[in-house]
N, C-alpha and C. Protein backbone atom coordinates (compact mmCIF):
# COMPACT_ATOMS: atom_id res chain seq x y z
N UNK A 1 -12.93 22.46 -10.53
CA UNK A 1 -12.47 23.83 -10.51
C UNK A 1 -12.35 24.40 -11.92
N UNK A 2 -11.85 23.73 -13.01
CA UNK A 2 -11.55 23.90 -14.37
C UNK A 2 -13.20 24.25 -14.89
N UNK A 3 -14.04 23.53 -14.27
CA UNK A 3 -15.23 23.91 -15.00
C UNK A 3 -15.93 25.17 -14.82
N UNK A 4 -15.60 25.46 -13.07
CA UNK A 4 -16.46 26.77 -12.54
C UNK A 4 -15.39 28.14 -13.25
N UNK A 5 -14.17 27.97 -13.64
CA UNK A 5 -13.39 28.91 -13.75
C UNK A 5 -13.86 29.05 -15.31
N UNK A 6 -14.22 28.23 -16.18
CA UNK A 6 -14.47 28.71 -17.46
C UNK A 6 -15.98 28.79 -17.70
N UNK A 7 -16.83 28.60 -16.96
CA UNK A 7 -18.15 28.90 -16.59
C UNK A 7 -18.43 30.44 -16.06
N UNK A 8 -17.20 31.42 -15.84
CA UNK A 8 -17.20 32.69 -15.27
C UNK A 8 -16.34 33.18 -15.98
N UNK A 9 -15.81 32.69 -17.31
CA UNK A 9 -15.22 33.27 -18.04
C UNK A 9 -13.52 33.32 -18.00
N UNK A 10 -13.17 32.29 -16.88
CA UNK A 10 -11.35 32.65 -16.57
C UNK A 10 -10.75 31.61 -17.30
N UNK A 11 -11.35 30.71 -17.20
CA UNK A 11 -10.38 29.36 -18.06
C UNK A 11 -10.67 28.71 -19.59
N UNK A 12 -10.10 27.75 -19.61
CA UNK A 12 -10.15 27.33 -20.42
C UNK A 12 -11.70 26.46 -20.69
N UNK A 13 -11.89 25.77 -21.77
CA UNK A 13 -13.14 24.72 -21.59
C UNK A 13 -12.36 23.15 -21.13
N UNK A 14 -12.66 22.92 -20.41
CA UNK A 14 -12.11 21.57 -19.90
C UNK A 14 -12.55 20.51 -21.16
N UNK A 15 -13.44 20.57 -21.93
CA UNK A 15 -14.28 19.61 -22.80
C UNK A 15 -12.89 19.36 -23.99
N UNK A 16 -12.60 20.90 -23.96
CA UNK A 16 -12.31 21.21 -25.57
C UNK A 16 -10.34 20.83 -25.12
N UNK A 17 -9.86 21.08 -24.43
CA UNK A 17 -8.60 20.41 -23.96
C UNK A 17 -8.70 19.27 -23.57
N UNK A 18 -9.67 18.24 -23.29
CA UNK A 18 -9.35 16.88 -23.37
C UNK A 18 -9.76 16.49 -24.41
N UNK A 19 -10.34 17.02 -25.12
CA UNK A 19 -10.54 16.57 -26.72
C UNK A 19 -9.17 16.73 -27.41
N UNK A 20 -8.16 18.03 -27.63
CA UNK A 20 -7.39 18.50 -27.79
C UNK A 20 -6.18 17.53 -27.40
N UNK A 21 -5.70 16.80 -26.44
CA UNK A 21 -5.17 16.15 -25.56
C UNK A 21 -5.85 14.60 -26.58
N UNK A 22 -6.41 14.27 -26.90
CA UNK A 22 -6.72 13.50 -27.77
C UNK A 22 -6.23 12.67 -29.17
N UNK A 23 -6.71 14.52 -29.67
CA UNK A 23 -6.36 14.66 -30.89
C UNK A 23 -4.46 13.94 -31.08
N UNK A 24 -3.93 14.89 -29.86
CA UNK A 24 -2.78 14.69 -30.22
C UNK A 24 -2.27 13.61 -29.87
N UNK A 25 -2.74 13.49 -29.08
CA UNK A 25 -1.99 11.57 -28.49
C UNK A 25 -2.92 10.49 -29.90
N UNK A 26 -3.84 10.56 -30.64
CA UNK A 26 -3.93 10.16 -31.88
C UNK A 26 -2.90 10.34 -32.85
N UNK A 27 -2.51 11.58 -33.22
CA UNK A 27 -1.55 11.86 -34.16
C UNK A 27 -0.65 11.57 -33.68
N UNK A 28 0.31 11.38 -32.43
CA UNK A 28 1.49 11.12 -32.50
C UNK A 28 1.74 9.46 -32.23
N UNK A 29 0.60 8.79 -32.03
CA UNK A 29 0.84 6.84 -32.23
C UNK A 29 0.86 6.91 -33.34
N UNK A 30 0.46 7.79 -34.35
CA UNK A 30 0.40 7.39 -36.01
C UNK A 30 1.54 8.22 -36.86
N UNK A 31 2.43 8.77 -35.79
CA UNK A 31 3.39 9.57 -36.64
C UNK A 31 4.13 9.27 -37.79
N UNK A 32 4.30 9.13 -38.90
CA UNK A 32 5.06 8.76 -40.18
C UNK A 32 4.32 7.91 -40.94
N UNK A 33 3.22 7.36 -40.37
CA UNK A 33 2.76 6.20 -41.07
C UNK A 33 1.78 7.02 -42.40
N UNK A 34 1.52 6.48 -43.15
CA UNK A 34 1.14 6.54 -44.55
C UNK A 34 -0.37 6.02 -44.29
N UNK A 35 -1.33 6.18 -45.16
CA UNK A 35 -2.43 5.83 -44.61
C UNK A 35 -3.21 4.68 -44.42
N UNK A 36 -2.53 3.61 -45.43
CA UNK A 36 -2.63 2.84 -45.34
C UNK A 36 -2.00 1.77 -44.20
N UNK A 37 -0.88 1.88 -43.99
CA UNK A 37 -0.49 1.51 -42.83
C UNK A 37 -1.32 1.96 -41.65
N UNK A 38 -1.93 3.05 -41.70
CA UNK A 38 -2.48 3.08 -40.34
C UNK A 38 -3.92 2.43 -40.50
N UNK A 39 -4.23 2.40 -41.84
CA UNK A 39 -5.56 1.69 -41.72
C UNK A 39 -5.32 -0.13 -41.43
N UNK A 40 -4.05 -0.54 -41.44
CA UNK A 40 -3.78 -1.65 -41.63
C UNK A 40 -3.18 -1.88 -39.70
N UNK A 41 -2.92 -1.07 -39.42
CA UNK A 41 -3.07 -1.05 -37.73
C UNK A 41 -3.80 -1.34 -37.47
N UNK A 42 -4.72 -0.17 -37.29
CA UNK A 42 -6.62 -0.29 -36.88
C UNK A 42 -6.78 -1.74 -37.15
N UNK A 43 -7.14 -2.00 -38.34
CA UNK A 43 -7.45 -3.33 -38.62
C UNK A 43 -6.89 -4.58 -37.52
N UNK A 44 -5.63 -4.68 -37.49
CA UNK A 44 -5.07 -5.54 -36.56
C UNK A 44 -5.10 -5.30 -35.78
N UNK A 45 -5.44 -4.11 -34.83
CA UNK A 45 -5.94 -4.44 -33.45
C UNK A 45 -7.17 -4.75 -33.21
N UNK A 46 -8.42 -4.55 -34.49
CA UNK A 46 -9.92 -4.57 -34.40
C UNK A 46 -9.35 -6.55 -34.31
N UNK A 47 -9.13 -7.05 -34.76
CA UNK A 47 -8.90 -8.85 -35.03
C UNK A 47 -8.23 -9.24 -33.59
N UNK A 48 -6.95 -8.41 -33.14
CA UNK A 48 -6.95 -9.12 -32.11
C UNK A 48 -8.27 -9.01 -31.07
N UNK A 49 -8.51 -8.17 -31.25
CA UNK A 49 -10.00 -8.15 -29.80
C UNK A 49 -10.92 -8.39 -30.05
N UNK A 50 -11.45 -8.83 -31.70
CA UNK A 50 -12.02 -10.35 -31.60
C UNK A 50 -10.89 -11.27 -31.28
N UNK A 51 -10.27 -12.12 -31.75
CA UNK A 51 -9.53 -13.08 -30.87
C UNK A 51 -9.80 -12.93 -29.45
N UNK A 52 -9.55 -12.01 -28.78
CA UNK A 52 -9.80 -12.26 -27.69
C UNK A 52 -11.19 -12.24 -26.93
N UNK A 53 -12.61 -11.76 -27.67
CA UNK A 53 -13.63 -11.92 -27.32
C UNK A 53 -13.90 -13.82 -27.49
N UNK A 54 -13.24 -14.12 -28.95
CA UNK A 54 -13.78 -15.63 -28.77
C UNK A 54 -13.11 -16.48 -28.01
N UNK A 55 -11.53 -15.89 -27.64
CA UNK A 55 -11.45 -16.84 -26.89
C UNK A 55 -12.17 -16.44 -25.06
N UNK A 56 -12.43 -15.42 -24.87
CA UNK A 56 -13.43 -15.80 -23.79
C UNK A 56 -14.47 -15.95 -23.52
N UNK A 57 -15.28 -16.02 -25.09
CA UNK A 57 -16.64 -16.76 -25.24
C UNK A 57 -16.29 -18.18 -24.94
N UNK A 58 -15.37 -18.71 -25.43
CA UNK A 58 -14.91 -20.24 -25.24
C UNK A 58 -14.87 -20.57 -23.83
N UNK A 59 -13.85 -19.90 -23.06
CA UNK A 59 -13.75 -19.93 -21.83
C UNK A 59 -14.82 -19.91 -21.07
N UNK A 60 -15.70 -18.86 -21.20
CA UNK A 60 -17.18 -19.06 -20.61
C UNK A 60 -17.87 -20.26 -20.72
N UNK A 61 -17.85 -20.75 -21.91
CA UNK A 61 -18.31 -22.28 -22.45
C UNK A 61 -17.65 -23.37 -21.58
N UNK A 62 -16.31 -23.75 -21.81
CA UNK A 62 -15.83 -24.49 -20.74
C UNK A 62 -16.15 -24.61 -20.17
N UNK A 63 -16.28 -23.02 -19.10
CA UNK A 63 -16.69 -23.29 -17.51
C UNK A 63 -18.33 -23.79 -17.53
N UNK A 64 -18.85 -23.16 -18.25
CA UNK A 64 -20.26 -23.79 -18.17
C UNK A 64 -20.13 -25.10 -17.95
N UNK A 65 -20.09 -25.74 -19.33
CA UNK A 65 -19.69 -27.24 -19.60
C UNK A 65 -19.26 -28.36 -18.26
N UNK A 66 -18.14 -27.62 -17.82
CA UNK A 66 -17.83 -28.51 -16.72
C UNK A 66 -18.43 -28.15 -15.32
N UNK A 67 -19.08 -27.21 -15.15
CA UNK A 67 -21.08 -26.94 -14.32
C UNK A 67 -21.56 -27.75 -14.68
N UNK A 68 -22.05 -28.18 -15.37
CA UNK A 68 -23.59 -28.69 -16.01
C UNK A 68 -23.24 -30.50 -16.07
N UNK A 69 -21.41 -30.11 -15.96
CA UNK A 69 -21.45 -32.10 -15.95
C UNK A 69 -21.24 -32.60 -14.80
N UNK A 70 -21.20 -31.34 -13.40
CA UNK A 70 -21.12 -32.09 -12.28
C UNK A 70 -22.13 -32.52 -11.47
C-alpha cells in the first residue's frame, strides 16, 4: 500500500524511510562512542564471525570424518 500511495503522489517513499530507519538505528548503537572505539567494535564483531565460521567449518569436518570412518 506504502508503495501505490507514493507512486500517485500521497506518501511517502517506502525505500527512503527504511533507509532512514537505518540510518538511525546505526547512529544510536554507536551513540557516544569516539571513532575509534567504534572502529574497534566493528572489528570485534568482524573476528567473532570468523570464530564462528571456523568453528563450523570444523564441525562440518568432524561430521564428515566420522562418515567416511563408518
Amino acid at each position: 500500500m506504502d508503495g501505490s500511495a507514493y507512486l500517485f503522489g500521497v506518501g511517502e517513499n517506502p525505500i527512503e524511510r527504511h533507509y532512514q530507519y537505518l540510518v538511525d538505528k546505526r547512529k544510536a548503537k554507536y551513540q557516544g562512542l569516539s571513532g575509534f572505539e567504534i572502529d574497534a567494535k566493528k572489528l570485534s564483531g568482524d573476528w567473532e564471525r570468523v570464530g564462528m565460521y571456523i568453528n563450523y567449518a570444523i564441525g562440518q569436518y568432524e561430521h564428515e570424518a566420522t562418515n567416511a570412518n563408518e
